[in-house]
Protein backbone atom coordinates (compact mmCIF):
# COMPACT_ATOMS: atom_id res chain seq x y z
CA UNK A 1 57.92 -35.92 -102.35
CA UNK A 2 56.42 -39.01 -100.67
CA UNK A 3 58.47 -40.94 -97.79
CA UNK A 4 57.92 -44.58 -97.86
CA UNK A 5 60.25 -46.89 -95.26
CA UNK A 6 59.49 -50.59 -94.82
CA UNK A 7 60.71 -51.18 -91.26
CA UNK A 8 59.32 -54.69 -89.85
CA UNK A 9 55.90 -53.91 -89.67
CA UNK A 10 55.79 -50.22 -89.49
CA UNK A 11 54.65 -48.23 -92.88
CA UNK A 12 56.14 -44.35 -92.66
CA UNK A 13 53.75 -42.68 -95.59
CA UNK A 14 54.49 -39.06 -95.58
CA UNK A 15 55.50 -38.74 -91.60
CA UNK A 16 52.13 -40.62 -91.22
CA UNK A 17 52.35 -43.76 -89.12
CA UNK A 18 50.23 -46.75 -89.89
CA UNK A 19 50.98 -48.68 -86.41
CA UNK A 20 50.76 -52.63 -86.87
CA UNK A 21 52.91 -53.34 -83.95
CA UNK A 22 51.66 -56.81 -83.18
CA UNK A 23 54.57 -58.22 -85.53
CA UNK A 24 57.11 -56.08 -83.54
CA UNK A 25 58.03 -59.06 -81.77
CA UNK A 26 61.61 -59.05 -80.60
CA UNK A 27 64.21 -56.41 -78.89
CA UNK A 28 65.73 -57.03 -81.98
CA UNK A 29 63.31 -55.44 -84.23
CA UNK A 30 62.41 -52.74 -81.58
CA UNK A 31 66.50 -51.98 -82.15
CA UNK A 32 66.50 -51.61 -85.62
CA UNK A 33 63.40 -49.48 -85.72
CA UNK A 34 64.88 -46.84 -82.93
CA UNK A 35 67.87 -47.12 -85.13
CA UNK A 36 66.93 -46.97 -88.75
CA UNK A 37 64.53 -44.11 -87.74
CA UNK A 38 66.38 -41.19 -86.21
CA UNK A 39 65.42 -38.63 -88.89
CA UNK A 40 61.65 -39.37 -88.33
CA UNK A 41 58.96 -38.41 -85.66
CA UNK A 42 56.76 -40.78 -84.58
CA UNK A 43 53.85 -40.55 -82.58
CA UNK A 44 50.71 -41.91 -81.04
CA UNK A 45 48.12 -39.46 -79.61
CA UNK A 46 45.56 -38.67 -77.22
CA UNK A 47 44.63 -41.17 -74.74
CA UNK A 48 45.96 -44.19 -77.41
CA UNK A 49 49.25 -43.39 -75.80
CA UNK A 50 48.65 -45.25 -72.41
CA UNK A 51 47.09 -48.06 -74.18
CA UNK A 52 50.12 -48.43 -76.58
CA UNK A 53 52.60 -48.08 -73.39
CA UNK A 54 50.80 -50.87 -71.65
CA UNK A 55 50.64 -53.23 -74.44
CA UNK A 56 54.35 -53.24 -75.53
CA UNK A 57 55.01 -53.82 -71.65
CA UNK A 58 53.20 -56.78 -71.10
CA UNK A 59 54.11 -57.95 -74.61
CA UNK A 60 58.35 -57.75 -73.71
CA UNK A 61 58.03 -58.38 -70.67
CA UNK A 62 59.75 -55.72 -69.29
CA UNK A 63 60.00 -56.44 -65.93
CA UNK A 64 62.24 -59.31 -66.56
CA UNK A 65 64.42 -56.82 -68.88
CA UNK A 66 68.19 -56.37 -68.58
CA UNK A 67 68.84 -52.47 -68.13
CA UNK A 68 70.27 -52.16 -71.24
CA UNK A 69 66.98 -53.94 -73.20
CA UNK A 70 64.86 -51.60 -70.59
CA UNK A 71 66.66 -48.56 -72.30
CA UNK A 72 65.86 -50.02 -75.87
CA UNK A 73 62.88 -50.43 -75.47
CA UNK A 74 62.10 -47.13 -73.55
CA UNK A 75 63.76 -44.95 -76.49
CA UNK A 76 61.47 -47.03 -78.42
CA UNK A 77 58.16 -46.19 -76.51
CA UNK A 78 59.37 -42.03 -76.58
CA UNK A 79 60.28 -41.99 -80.33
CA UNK A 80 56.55 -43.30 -80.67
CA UNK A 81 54.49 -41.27 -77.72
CA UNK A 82 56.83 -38.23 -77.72
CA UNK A 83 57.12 -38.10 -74.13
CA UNK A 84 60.10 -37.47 -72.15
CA UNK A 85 62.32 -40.38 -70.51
CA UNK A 86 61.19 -39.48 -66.85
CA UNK A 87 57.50 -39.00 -67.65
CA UNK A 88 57.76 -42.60 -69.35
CA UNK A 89 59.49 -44.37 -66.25
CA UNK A 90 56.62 -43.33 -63.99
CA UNK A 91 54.10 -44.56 -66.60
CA UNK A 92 56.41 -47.82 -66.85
CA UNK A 93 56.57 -48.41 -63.28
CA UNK A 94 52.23 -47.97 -62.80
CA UNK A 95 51.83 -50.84 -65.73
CA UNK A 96 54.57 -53.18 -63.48
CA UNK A 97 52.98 -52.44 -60.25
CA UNK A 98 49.54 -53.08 -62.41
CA UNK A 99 48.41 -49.69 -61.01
CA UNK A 100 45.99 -47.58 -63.88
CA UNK A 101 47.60 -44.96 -65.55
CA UNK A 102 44.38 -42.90 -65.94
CA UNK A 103 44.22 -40.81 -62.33
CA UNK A 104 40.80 -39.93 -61.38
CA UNK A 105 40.57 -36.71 -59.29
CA UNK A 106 37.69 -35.79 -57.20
CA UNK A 107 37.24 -32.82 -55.53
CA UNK A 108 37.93 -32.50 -51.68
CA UNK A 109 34.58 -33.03 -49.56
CA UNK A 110 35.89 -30.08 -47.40
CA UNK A 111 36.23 -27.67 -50.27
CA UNK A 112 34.43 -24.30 -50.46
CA UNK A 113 34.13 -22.40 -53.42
CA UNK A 114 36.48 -20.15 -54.52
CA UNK A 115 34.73 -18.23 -57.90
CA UNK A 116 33.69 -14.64 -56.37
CA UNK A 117 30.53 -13.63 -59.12
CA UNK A 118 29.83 -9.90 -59.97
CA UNK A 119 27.54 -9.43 -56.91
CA UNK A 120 30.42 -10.54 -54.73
CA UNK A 121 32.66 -7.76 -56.34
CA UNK A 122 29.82 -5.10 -56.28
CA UNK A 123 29.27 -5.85 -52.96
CA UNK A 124 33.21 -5.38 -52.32
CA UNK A 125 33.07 -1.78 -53.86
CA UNK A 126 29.80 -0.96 -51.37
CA UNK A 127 31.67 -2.20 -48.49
CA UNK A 128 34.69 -0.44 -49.27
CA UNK A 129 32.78 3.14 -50.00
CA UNK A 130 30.98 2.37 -47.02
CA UNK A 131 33.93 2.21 -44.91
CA UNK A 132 36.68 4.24 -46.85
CA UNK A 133 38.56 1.40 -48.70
CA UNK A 134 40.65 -0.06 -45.54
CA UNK A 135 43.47 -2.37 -46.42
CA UNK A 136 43.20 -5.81 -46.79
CA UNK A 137 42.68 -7.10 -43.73
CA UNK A 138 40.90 -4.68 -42.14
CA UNK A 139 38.05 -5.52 -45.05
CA UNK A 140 38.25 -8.99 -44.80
CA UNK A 141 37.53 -8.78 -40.99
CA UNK A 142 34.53 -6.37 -41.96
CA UNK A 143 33.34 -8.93 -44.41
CA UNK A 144 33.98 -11.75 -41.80
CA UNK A 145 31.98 -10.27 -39.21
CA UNK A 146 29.31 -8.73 -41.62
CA UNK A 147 28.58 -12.57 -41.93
CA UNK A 148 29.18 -14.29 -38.97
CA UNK A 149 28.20 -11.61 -35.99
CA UNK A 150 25.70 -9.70 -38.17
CA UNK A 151 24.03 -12.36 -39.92
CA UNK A 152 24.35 -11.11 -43.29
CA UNK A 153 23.82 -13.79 -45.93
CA UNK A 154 24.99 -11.58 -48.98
CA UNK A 155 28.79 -11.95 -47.49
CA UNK A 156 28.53 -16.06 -47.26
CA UNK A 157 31.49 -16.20 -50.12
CA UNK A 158 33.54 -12.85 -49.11
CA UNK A 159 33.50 -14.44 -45.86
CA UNK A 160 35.86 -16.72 -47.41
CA UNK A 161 38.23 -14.57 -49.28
CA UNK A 162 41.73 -14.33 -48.98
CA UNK A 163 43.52 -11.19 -48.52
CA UNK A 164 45.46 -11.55 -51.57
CA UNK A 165 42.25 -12.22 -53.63
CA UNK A 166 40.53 -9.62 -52.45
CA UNK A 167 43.49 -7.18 -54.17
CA UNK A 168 42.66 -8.76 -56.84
CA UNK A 169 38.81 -8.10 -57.16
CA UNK A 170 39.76 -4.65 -56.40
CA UNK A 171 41.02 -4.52 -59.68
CA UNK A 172 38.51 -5.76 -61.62
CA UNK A 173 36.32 -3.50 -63.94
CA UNK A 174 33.11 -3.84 -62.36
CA UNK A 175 34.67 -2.49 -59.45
CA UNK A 176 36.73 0.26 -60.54
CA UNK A 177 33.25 0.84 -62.39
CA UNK A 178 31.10 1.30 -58.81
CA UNK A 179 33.71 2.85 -56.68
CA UNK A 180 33.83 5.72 -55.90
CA UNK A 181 37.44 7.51 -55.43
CA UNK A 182 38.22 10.75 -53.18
CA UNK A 183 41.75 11.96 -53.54
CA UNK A 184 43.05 14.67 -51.26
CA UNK A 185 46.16 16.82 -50.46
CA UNK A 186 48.78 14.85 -48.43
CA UNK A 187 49.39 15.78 -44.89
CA UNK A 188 51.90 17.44 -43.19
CA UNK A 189 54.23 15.44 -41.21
CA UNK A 190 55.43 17.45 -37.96
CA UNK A 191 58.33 16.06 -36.36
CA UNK A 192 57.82 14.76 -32.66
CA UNK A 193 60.17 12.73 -29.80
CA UNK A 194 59.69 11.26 -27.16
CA UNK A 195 61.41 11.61 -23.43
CA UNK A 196 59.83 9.14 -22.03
CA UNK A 197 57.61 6.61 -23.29
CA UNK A 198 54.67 5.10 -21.33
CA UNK A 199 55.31 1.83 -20.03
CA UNK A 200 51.20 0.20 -19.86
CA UNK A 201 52.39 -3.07 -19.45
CA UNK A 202 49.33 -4.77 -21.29
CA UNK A 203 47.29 -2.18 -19.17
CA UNK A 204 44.84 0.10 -21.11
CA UNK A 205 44.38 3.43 -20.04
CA UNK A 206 47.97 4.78 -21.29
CA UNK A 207 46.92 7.69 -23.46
CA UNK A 208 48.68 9.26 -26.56
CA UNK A 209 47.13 13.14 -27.34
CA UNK A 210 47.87 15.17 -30.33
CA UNK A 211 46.23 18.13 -32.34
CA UNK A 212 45.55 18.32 -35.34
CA UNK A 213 44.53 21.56 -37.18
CA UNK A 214 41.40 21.96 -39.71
CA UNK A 215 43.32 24.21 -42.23
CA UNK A 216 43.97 27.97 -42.68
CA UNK A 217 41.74 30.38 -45.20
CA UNK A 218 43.06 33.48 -45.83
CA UNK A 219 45.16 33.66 -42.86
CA UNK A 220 42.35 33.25 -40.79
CA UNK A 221 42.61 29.77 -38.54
CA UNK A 222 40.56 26.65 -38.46
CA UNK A 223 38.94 24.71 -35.65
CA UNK A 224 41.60 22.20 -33.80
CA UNK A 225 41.00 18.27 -33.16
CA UNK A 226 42.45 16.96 -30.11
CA UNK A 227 42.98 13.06 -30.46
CA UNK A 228 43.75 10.73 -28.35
CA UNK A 229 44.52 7.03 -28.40
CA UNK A 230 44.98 4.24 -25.86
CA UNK A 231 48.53 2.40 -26.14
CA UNK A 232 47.21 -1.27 -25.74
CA UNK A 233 43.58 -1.35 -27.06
CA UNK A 234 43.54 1.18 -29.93
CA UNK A 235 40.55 2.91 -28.45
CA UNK A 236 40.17 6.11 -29.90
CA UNK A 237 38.51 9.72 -28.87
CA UNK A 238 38.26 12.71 -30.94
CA UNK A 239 37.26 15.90 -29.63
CA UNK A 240 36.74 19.47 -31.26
CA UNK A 241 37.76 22.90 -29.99
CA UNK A 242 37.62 26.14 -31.48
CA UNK A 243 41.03 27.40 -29.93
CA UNK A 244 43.83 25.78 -28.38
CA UNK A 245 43.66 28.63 -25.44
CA UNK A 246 43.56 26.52 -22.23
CA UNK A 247 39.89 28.54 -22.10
CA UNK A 248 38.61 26.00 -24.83
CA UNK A 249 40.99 23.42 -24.89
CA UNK A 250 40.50 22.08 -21.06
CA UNK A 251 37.01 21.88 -21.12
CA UNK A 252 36.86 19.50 -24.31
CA UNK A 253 39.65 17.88 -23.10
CA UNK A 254 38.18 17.07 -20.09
CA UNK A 255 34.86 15.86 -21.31
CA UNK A 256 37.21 13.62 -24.13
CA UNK A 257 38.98 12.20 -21.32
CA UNK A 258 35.64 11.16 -19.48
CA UNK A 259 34.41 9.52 -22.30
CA UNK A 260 36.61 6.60 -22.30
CA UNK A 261 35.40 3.62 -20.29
CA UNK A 262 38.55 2.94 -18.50
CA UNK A 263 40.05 4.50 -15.79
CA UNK A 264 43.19 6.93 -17.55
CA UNK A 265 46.39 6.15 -16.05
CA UNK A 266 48.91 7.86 -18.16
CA UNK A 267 49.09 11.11 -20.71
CA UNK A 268 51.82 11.16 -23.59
CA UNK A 269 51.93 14.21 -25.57
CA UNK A 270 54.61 15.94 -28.00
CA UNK A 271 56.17 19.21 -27.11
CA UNK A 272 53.15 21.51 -27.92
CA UNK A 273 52.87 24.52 -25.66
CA UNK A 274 49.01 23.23 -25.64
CA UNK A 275 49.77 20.48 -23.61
CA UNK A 276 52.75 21.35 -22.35
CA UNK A 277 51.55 23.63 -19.66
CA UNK A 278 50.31 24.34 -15.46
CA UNK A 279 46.61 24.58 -16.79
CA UNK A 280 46.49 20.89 -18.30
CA UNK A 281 48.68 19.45 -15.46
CA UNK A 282 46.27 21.08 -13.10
CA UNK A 283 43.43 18.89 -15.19
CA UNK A 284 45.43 15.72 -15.06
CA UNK A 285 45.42 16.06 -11.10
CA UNK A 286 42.40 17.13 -10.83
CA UNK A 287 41.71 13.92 -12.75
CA UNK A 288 44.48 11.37 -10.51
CA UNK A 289 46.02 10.94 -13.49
CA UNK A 290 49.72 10.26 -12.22
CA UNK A 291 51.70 9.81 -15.50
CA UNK A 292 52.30 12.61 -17.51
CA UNK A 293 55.18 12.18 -20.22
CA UNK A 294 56.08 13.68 -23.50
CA UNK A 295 58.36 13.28 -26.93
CA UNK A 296 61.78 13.67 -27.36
CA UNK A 297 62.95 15.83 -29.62
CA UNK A 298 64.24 14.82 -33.47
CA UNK A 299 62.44 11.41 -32.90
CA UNK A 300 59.81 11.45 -35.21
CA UNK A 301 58.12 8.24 -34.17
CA UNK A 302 58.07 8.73 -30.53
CA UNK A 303 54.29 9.44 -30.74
CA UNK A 304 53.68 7.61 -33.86
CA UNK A 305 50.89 5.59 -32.79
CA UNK A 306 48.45 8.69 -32.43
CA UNK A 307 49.85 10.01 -35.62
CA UNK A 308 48.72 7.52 -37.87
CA UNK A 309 44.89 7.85 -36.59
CA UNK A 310 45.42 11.36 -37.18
CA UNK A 311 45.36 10.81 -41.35
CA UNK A 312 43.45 7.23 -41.11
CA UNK A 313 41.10 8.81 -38.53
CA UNK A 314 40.47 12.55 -38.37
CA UNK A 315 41.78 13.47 -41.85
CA UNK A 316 40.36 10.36 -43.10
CA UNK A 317 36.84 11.31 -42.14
CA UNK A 318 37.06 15.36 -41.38
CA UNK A 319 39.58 15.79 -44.22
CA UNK A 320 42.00 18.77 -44.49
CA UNK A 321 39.91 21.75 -46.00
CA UNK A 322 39.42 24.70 -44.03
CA UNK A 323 36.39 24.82 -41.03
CA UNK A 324 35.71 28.11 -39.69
CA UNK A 325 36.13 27.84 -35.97
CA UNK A 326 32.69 28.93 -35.23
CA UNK A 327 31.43 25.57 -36.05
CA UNK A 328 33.60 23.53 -33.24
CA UNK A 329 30.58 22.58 -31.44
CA UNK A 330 28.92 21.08 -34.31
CA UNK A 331 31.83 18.94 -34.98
CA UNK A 332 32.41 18.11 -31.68
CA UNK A 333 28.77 16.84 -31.58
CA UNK A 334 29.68 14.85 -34.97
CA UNK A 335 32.68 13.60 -33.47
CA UNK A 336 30.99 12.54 -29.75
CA UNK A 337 27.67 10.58 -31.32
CA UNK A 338 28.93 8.94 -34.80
CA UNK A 339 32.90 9.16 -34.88
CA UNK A 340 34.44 7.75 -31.77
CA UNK A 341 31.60 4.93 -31.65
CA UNK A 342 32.18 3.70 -35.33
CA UNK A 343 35.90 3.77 -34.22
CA UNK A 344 35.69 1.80 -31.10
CA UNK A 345 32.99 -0.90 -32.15
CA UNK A 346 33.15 -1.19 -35.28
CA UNK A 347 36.73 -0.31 -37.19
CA UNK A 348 38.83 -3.37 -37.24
CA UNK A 349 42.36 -2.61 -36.53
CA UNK A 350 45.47 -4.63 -36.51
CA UNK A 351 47.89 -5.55 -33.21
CA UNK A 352 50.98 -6.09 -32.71
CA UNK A 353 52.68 -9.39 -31.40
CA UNK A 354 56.41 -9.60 -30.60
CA UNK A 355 59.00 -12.29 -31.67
CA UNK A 356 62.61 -12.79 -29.77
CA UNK A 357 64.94 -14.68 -31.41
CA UNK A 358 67.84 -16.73 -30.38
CA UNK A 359 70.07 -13.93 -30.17
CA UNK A 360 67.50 -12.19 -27.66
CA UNK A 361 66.35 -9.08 -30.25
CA UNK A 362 62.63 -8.45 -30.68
CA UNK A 363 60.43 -7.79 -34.00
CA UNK A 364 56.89 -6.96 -33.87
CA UNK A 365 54.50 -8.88 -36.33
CA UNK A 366 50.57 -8.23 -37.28
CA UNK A 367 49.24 -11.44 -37.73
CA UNK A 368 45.65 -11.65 -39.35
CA UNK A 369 44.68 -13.59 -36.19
CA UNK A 370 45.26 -10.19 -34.02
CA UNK A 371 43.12 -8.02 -36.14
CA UNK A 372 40.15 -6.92 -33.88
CA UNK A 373 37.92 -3.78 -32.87
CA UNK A 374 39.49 -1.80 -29.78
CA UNK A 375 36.26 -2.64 -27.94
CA UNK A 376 36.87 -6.40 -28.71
CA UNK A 377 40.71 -6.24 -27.68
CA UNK A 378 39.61 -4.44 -23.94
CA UNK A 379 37.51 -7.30 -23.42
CA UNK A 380 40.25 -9.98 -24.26
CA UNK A 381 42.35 -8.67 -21.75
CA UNK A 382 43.54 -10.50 -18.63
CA UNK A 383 41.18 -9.17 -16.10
CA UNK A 384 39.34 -6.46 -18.18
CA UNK A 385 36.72 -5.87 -15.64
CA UNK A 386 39.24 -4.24 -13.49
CA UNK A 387 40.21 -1.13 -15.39
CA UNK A 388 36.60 -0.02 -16.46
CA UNK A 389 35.40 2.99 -15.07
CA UNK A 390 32.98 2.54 -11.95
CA UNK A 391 29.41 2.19 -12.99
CA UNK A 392 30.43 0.91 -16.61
CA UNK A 393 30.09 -2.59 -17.31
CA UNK A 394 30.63 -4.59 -20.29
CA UNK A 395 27.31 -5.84 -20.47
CA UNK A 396 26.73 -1.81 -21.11
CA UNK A 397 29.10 -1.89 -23.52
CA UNK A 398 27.81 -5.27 -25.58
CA UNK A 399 24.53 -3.21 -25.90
CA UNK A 400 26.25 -0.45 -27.51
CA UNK A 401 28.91 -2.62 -29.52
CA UNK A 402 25.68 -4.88 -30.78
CA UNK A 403 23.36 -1.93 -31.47
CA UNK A 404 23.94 -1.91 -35.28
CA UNK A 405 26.29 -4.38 -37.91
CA UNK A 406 29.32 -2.54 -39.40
CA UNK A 407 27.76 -1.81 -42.01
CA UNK A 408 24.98 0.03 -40.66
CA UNK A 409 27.46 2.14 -38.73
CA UNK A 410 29.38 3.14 -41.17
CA UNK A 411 26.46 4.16 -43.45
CA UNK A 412 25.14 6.30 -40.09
CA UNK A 413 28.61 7.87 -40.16
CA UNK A 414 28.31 8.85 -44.01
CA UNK A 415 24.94 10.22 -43.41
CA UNK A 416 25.69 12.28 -40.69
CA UNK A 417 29.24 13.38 -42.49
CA UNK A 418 27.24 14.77 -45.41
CA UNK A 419 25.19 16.55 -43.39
CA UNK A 420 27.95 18.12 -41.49
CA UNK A 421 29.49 19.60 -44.14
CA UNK A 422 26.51 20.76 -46.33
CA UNK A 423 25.25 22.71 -43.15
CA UNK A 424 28.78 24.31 -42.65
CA UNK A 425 28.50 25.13 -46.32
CA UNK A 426 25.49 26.81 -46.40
CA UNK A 427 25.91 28.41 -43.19
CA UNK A 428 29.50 29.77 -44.16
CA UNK A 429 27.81 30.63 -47.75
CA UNK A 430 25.06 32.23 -46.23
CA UNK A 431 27.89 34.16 -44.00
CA UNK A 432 29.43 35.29 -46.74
């Protein structure tokens, strides 16, 4: 069936429109077309549309409209362009204001490009293997330095990347492809308190000690880590003992306490009988170390700060099998010269800044901004010089913290892991 209307100058043939809208002529005519055409769809399309709109403007003269002709003869203009009565009034009030209705974008002179290629995302999995898939930000700070301290043109774009994205090429198939994925058993949480928390007062040298054991085999005992973090600056030591006998536990503690190059002010421990005894408060005398507190008991978060380096840290890179205790000095070794120095120069970590509100309560926030190795948050303390160790100096420091890019380090620390364990493999094989 064929639909043919003769309306003015407008022939409907089939629900095709055959536009001759030079004899539409009055608001009249533009009336009885709106009107005698409910039923029917008409439309102009593509770009034609913002011609058409323009023309029957200038031809009514709609400026000079009543609002009730300006209604007319907008129902009129959406029957024919199909768009919506609000879209139209903007295009209406460019053609008054003899503005174009064509917008021509340009891109931003101070844009930077934001389409990460398949190297970028390979690269993402190398730096992530490399380094033990950190979270976001930790990464991002890794990629930020890799190209801006260590002059690394292959991280120009990742550089760039925002946290959120970089979730996102995480998921991508090339990556899942080159990355490789360790799972492992999850630790055991031991309960700790606190009686009486340190008090640094943006002063490093306020220490937080715990052990953590390497595993039992057959009801034999592993080795024992002893590690210890600084309050303020996140600087970390970890030391390995065979025992937890004051006969080898003071001596490693004591050389892990030397290491650090501040002067030790305080020691905050849990309620281990290892610390928890004359022998170690002998050591912290002998050492004018003048604070000595420990955890409260039932408060599990009293020493929480140590306890979450002991899985991202120790288990992290030492893991949770069983080592036989013979091998304490290796891993001490390990721990001394490729460990703590990929820790403490070159392991971004997040810091905490706190809010008060109005009603005088305080949360603690991590901005991005704050995330920094613990070397790099000693030096931006007030005064930093003051609480290094005599004979260290920063310039010292620099030399060590500048030795090698993040990268590097962290492929030194693989290296070094895998030949760690494949000696205390064959060895305990060999044993066997």
């Amino acid at each position: 069936m064929s639909l043919n209307v003769q309306l003015g100058s407008i022939m409907i043939r089939g629900m095709v429109i055959d536009m001759n809208d030079q004899q539409l002529l009055t608001l009249a005519q533009l009336q009885a077309f709106v009107d005698g055409t409910v039923a029917v769809d008409f439309q102009v399309t593509g770009e034609e549309r913002y011609g058409f709109i323009a023309r029957t403007i200038l031809r009514f003269g709609y400026a000079r409209l009543k609002r009730r002709d300006k209604g007319v003869v907008l129902r009129f203009l959406g029957r024919v362009t199909g768009y919506s009565r609000q879209q139209l009034t903007r295009l209406v009030e460019r053609v008054c204001s003899q503005a174009p209705l064509l917008k021509r974008y340009r891109a931003s002179r101070t844009s930077f490009a934001r389409t990460f290629t398949s190297a970028d995302v390979l690269l993402l999995a190398h730096t992530d293997t490399l380094h033990g898939t950190l979270s976001g930000p930790a990464t991002k700070k890794l990629m930020e330095r890799a190209y801006r301290v260590f002059a690394d043109a292959r991280y120009a774009r990742l550089a760039l990347i925002s946290v959120a994205h970089l979730y996102n090429l995480r998921k991508r198939s090339g990556y899942l492809r080159r990355r490789q994925v360790w799972t492992k058993t999850r630790p055991v949480t031991i309960p700790i308190g606190e009686r009486r928390a340190p008090a640094p007062n943006n002063r490093p040298g306020y220490l937080r000690l715990d052990t953590v054991h390497q595993g039992d085999q057959d009801g034999v005992k592993g080795l024992y880590h002893i590690n210890a973090v600084d309050c303020v600056t996140q600087y970390e030591g970890v030391a390995s003992c065979e025992r937890i006998s004051e006969a080898y536990l003071i001596p490693v503690l004591e050389e892990l306490l030397a290491s650090f190059p501040f002067v030790i002010l305080g020691f905050h421990v849990d309620n281990g009988s290892e610390y928890i005894n004359r022998h170690v408060a002998e050591l912290l005398n002998k050492l004018l170390i003048e604070e000595f507190t420990k955890s409260r008991s039932r408060h599990s978060n009293d020493n929480a700060q140590v306890e979450s380096k002991n899985g991202a840290i120790v288990r992290k890179h030492l893991g949770y099998s069983h080592i036989p205790q013979r091998f304490a000095a290796l891993v001490n070794a390990f721990d001394s010269e490729y460990l703590n120095p990929y820790v403490n120069f070159h392991r971004p970590c997040l810091f905490a800044e706190t809010i008060t509100d109005a009603k005088g309560r305080q949360r603690k926030r991590y901005p991005y901004k704050l995330m920094m190795t613990p070397y790099e948050k000693l030096k931006s303390l007030p005064l930093a010089e003051q609480f290094l160790k005599p004979g260290i100096t920063f310039s010292q420091l620099d030399a060590l913290a500048s030795a090698m890019s993040d990268n590097e380090a962290a492929e030194r620390l693989n290296k070094a892991r895998a030949t760690l364990f494949k000696t205390i493999f064959n060895r305990s094989k060999t044993a066997a």
